[in-house]
PDB file of N, CA and C in Angstrom:
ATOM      1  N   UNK A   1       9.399 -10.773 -29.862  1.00  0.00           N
ATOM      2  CA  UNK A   1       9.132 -10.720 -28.445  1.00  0.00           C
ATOM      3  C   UNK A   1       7.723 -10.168 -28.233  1.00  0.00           C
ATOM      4  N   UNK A   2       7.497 -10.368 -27.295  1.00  0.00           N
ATOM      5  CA  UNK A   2       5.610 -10.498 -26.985  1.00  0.00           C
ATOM      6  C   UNK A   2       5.854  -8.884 -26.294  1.00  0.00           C
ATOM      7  N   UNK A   3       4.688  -8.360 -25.963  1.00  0.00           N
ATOM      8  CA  UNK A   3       4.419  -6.962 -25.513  1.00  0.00           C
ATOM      9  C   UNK A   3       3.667  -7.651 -24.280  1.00  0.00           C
ATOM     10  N   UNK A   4       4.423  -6.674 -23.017  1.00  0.00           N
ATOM     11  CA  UNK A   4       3.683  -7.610 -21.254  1.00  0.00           C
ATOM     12  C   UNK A   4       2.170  -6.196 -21.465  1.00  0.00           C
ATOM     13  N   UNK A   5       1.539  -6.787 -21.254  1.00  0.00           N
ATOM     14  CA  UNK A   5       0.402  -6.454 -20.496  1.00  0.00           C
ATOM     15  C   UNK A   5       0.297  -5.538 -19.208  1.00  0.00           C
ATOM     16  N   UNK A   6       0.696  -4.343 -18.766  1.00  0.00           N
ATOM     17  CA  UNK A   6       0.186  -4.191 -17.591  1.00  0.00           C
ATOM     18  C   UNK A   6      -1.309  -3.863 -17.339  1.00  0.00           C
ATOM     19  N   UNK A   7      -1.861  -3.762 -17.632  1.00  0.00           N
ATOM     20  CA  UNK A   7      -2.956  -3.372 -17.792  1.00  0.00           C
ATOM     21  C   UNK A   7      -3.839  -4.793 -17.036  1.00  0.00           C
ATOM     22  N   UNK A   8      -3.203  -5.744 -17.378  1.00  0.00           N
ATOM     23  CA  UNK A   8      -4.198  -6.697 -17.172  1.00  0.00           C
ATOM     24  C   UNK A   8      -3.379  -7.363 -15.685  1.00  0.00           C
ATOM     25  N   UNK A   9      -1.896  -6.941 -15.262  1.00  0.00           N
ATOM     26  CA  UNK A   9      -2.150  -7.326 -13.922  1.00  0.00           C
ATOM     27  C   UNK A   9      -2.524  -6.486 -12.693  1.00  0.00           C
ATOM     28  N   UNK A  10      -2.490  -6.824 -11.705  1.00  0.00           N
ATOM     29  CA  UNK A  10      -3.175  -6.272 -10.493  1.00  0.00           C
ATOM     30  C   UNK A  10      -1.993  -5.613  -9.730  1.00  0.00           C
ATOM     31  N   UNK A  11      -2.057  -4.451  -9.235  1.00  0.00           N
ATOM     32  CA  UNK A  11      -1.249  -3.910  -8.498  1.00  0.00           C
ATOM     33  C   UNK A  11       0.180  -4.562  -7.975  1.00  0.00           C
ATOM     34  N   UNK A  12      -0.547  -5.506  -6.842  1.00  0.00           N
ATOM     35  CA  UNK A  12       0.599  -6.684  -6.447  1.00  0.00           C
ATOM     36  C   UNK A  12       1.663  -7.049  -7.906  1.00  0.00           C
ATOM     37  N   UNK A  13       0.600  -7.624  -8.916  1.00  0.00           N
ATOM     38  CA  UNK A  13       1.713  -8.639  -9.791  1.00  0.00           C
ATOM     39  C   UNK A  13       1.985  -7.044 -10.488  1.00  0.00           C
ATOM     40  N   UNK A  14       1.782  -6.041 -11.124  1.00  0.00           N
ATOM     41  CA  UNK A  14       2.872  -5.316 -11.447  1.00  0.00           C
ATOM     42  C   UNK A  14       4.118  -5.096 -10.618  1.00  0.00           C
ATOM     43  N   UNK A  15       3.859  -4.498  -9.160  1.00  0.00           N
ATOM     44  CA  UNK A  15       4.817  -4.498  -8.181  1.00  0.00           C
ATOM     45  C   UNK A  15       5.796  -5.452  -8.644  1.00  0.00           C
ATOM     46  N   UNK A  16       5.307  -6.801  -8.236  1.00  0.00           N
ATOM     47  CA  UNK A  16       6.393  -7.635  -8.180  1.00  0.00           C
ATOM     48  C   UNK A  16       7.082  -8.245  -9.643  1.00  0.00           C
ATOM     49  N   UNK A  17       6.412  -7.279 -10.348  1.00  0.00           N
ATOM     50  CA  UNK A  17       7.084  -7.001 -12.153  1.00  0.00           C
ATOM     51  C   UNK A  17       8.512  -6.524 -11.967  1.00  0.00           C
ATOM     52  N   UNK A  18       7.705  -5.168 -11.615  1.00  0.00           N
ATOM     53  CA  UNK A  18       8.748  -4.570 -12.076  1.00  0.00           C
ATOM     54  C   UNK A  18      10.231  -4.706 -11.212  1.00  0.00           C
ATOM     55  N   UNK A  19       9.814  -5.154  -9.749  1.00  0.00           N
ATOM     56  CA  UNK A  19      10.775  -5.277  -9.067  1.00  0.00           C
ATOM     57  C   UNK A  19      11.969  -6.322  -9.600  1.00  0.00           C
ATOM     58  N   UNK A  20      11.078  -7.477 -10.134  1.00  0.00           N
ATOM     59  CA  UNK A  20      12.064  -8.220 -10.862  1.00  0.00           C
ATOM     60  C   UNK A  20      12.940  -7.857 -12.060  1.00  0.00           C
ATOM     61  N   UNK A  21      12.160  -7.096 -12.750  1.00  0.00           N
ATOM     62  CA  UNK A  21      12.416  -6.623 -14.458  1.00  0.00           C
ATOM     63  C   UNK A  21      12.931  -4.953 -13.966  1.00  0.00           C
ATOM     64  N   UNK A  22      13.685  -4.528 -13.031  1.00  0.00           N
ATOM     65  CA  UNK A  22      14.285  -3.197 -12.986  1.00  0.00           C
ATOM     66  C   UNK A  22      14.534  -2.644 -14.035  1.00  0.00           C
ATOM     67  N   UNK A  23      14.963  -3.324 -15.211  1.00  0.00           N
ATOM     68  CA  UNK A  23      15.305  -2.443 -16.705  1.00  0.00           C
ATOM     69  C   UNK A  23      14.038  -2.214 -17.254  1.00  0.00           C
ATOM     70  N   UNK A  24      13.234  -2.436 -16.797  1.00  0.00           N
ATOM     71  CA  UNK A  24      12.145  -2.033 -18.177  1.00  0.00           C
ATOM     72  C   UNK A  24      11.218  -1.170 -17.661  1.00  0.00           C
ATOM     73  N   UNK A  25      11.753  -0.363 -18.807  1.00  0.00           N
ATOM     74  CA  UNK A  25      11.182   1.101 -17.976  1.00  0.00           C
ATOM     75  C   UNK A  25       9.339   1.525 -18.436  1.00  0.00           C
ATOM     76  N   UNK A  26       9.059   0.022 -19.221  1.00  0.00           N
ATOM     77  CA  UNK A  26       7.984   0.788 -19.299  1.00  0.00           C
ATOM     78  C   UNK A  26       7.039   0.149 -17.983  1.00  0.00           C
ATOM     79  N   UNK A  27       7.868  -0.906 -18.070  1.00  0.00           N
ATOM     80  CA  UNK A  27       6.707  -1.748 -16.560  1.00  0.00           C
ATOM     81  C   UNK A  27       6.782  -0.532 -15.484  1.00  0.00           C
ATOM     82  N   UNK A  28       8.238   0.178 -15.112  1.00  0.00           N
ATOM     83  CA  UNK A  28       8.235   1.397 -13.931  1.00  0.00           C
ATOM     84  C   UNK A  28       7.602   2.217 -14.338  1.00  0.00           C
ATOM     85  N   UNK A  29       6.909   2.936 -15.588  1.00  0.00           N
ATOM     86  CA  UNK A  29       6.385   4.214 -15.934  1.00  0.00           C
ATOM     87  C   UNK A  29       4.923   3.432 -15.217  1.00  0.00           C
ATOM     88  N   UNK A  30       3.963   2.305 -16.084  1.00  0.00           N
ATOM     89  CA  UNK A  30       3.048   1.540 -15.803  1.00  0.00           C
ATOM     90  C   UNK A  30       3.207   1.688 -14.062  1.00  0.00           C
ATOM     91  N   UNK A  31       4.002   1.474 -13.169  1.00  0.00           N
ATOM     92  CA  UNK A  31       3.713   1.029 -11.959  1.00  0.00           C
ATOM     93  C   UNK A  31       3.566   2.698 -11.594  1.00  0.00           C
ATOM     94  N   UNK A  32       4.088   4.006 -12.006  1.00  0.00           N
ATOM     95  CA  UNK A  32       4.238   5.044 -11.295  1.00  0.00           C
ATOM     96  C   UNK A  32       3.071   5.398 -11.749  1.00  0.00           C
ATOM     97  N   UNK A  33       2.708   5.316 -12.990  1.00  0.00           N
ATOM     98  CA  UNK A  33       1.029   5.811 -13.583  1.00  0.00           C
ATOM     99  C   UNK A  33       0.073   4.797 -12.337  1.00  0.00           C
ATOM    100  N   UNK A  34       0.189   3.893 -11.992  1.00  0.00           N
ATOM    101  CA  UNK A  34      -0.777   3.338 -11.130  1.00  0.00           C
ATOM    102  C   UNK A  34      -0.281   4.202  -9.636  1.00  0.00           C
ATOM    103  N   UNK A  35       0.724   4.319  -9.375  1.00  0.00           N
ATOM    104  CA  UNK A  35       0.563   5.019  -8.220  1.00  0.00           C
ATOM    105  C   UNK A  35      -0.083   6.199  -8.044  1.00  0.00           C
ATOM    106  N   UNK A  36       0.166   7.296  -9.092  1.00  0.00           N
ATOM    107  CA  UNK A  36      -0.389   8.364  -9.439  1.00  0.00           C
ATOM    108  C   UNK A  36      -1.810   8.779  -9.632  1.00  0.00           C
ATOM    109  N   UNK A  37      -2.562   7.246  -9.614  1.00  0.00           N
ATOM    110  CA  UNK A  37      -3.627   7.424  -9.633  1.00  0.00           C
ATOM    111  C   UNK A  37      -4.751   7.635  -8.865  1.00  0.00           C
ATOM    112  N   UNK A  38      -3.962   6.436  -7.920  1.00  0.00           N
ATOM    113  CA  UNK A  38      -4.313   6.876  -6.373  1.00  0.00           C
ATOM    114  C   UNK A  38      -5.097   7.750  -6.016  1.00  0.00           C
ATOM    115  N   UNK A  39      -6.363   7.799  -4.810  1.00  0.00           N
ATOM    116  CA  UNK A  39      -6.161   9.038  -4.642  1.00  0.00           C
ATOM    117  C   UNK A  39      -4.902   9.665  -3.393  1.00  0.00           C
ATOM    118  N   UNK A  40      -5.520  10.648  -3.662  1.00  0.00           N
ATOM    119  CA  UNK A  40      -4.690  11.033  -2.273  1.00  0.00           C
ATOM    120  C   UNK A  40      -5.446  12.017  -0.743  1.00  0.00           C
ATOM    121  N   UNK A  41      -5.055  11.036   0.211  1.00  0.00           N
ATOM    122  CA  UNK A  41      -5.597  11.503   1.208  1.00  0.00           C
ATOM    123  C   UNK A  41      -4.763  12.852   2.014  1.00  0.00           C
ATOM    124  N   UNK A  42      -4.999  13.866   2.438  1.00  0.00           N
ATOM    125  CA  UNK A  42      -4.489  14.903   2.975  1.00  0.00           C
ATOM    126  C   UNK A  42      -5.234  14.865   4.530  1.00  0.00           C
ATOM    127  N   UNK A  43      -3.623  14.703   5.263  1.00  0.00           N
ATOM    128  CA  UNK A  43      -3.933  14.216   6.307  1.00  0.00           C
ATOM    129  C   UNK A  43      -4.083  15.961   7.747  1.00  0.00           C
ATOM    130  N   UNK A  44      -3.252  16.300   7.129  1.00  0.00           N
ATOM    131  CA  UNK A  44      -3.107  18.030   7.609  1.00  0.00           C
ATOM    132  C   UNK A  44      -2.240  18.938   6.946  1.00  0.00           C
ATOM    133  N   UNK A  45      -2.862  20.153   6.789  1.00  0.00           N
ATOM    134  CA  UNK A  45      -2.020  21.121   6.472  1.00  0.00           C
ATOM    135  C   UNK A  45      -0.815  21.861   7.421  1.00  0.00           C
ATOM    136  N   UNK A  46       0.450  22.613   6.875  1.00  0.00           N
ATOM    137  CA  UNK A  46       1.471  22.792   7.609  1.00  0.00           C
ATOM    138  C   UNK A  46       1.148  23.599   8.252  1.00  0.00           C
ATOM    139  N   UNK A  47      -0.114  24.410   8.292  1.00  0.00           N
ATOM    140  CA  UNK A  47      -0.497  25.676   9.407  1.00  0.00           C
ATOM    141  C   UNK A  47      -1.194  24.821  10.378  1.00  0.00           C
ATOM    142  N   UNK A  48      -1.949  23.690  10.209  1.00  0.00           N
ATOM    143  CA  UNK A  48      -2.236  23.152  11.465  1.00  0.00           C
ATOM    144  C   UNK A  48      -1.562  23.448  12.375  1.00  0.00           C
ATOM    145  N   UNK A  49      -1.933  23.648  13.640  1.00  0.00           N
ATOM    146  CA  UNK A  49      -1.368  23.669  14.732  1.00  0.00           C
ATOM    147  C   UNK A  49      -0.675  22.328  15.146  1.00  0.00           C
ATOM    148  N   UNK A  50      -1.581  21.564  15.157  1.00  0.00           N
ATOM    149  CA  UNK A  50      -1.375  19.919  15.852  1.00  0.00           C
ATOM    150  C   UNK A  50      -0.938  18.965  14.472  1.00  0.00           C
ATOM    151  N   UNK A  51      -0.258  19.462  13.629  1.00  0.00           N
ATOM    152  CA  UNK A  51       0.169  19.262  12.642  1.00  0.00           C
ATOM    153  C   UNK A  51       1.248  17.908  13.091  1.00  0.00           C
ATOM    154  N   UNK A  52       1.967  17.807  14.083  1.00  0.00           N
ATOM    155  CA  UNK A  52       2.616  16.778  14.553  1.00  0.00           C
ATOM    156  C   UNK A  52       1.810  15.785  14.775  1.00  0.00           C
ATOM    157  N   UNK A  53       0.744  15.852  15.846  1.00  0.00           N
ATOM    158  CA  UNK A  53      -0.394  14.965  16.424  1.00  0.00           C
ATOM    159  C   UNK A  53      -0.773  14.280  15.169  1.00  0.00           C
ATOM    160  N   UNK A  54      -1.227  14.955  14.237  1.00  0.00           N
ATOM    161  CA  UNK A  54      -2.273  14.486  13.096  1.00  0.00           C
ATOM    162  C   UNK A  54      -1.092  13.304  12.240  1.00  0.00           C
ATOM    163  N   UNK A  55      -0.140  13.652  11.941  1.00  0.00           N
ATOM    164  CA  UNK A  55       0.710  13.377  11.115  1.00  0.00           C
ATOM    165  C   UNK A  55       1.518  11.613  11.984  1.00  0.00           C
ATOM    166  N   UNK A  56       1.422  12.075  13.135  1.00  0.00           N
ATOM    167  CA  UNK A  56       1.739  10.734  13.924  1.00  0.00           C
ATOM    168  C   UNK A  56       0.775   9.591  14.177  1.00  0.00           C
ATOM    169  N   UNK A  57      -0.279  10.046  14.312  1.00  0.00           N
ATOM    170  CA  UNK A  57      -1.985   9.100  14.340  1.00  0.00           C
ATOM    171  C   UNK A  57      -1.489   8.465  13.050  1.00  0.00           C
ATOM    172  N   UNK A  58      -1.431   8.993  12.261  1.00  0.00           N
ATOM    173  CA  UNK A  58      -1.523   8.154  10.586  1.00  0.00           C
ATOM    174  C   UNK A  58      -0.531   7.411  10.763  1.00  0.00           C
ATOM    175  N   UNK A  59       0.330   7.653  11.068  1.00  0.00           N
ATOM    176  CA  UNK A  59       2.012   6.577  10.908  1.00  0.00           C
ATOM    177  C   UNK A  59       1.334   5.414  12.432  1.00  0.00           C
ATOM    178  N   UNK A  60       0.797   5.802  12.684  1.00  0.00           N
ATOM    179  CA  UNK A  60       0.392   4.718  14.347  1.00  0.00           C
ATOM    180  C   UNK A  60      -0.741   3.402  13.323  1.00  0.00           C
ATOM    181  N   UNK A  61      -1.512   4.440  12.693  1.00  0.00           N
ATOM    182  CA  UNK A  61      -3.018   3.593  12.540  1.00  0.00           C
ATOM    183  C   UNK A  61      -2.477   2.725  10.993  1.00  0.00           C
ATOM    184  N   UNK A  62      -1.467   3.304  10.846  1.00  0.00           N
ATOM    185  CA  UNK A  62      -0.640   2.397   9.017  1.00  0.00           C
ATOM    186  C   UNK A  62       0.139   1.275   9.815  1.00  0.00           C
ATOM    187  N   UNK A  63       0.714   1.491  11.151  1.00  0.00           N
ATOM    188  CA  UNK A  63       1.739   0.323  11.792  1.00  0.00           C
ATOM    189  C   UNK A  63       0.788  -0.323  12.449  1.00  0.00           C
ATOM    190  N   UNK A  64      -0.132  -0.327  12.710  1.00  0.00           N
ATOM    191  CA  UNK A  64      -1.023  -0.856  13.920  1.00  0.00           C
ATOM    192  C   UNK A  64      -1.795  -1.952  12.561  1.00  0.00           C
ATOM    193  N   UNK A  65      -2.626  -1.684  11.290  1.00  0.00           N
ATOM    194  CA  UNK A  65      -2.732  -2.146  10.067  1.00  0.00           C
ATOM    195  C   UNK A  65      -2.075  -3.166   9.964  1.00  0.00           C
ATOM    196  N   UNK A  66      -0.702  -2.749   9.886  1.00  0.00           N
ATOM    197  CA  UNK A  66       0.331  -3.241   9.167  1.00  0.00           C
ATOM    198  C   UNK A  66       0.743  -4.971  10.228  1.00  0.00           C
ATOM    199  N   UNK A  67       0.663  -4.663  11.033  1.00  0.00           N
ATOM    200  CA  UNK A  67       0.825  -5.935  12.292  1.00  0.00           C
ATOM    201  C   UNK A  67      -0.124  -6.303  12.305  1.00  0.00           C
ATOM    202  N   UNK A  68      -1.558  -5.827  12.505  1.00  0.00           N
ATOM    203  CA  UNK A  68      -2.851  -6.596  12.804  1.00  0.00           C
ATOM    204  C   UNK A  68      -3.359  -7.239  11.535  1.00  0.00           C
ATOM    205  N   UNK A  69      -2.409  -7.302  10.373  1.00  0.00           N
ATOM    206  CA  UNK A  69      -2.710  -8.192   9.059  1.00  0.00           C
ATOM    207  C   UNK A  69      -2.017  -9.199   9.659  1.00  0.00           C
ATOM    208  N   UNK A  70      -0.919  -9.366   9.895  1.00  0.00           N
ATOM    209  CA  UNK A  70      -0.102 -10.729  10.402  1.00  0.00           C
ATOM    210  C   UNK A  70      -0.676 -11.240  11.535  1.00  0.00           C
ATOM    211  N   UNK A  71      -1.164 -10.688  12.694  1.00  0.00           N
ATOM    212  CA  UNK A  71      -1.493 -11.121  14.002  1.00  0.00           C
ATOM    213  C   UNK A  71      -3.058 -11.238  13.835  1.00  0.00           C
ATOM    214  N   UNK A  72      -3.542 -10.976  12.867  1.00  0.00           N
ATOM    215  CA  UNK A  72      -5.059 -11.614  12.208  1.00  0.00           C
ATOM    216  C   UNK A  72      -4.756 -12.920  12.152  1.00  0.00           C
ATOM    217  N   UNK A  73      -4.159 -12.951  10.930  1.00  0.00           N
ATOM    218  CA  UNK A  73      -4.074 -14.630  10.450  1.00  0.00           C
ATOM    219  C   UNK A  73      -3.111 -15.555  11.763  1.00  0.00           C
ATOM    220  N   UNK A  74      -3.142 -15.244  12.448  1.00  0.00           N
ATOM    221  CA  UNK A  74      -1.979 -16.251  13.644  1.00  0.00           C
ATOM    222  C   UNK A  74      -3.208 -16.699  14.484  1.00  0.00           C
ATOM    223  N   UNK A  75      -3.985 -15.377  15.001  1.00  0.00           N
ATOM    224  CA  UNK A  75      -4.835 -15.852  16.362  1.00  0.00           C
ATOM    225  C   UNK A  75      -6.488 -16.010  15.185  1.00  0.00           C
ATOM    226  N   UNK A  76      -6.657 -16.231  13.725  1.00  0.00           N
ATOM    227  CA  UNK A  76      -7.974 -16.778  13.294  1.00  0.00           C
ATOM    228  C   UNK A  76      -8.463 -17.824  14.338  1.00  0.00           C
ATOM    229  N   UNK A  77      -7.520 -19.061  14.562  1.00  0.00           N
ATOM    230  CA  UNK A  77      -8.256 -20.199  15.169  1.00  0.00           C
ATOM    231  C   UNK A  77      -8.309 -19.841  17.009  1.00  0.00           C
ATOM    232  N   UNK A  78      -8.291 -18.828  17.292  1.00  0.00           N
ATOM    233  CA  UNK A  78      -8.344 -18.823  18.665  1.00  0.00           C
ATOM    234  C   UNK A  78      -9.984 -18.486  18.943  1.00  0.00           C
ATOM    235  N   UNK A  79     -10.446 -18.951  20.030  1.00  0.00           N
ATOM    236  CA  UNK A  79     -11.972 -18.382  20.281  1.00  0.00           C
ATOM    237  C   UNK A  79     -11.923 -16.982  20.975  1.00  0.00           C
ATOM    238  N   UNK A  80     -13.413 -16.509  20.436  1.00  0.00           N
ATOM    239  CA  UNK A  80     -13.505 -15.180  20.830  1.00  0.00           C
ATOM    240  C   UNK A  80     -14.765 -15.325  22.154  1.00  0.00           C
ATOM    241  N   UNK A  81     -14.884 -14.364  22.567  1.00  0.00           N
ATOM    242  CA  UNK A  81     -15.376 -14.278  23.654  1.00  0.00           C
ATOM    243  C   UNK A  81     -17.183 -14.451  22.969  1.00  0.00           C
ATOM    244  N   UNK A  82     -17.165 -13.942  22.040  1.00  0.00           N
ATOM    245  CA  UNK A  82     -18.884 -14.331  20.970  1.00  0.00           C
ATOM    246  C   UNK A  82     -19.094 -15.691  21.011  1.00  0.00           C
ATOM    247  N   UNK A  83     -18.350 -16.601  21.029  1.00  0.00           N
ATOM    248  CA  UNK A  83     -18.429 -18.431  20.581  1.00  0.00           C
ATOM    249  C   UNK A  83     -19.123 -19.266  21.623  1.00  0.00           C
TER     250      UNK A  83
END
């Protein structure tokens, strides 16, 4: 049996590795070492005051992202007010 490569796929195609291949634990170690690598952004500390505020902006501006990738590609062919 051949040895998979993670190394040589891209985020996405590990993802959708390992999701398929659940038993193989080395593709999940490979996908958690890529998560881990990440950096990491620190959005507020728990003494913040506005520690709610801060913490809700991020969950707004990740859903707002998250739709304006789909509602990008729908309205591409519409004209903009520049044309």
């Amino acid at each position: 049996m051949s040895r998979i490569n993670y190394d040589s796929m891209s985020n996405v195609e590990l993802k959708q590795y390992f999701l398929k291949h659940r038993g193989d634990e080395s593709a999940f170690q490979a996908y958690l070492d890529r998560i881990n690598q990440r950096p990491r952004r620190i959005v507020a500390s728990p003494d913040d005051a506005d520690f709610d505020e801060k913490v809700q902006a991020v969950i707004r501006q990740k859903l707002e992202a998250a739709r304006g990738g789909s509602q990008q590609a729908n309205t591409a062919l519409e004209p903009t007010d520049q044309e």
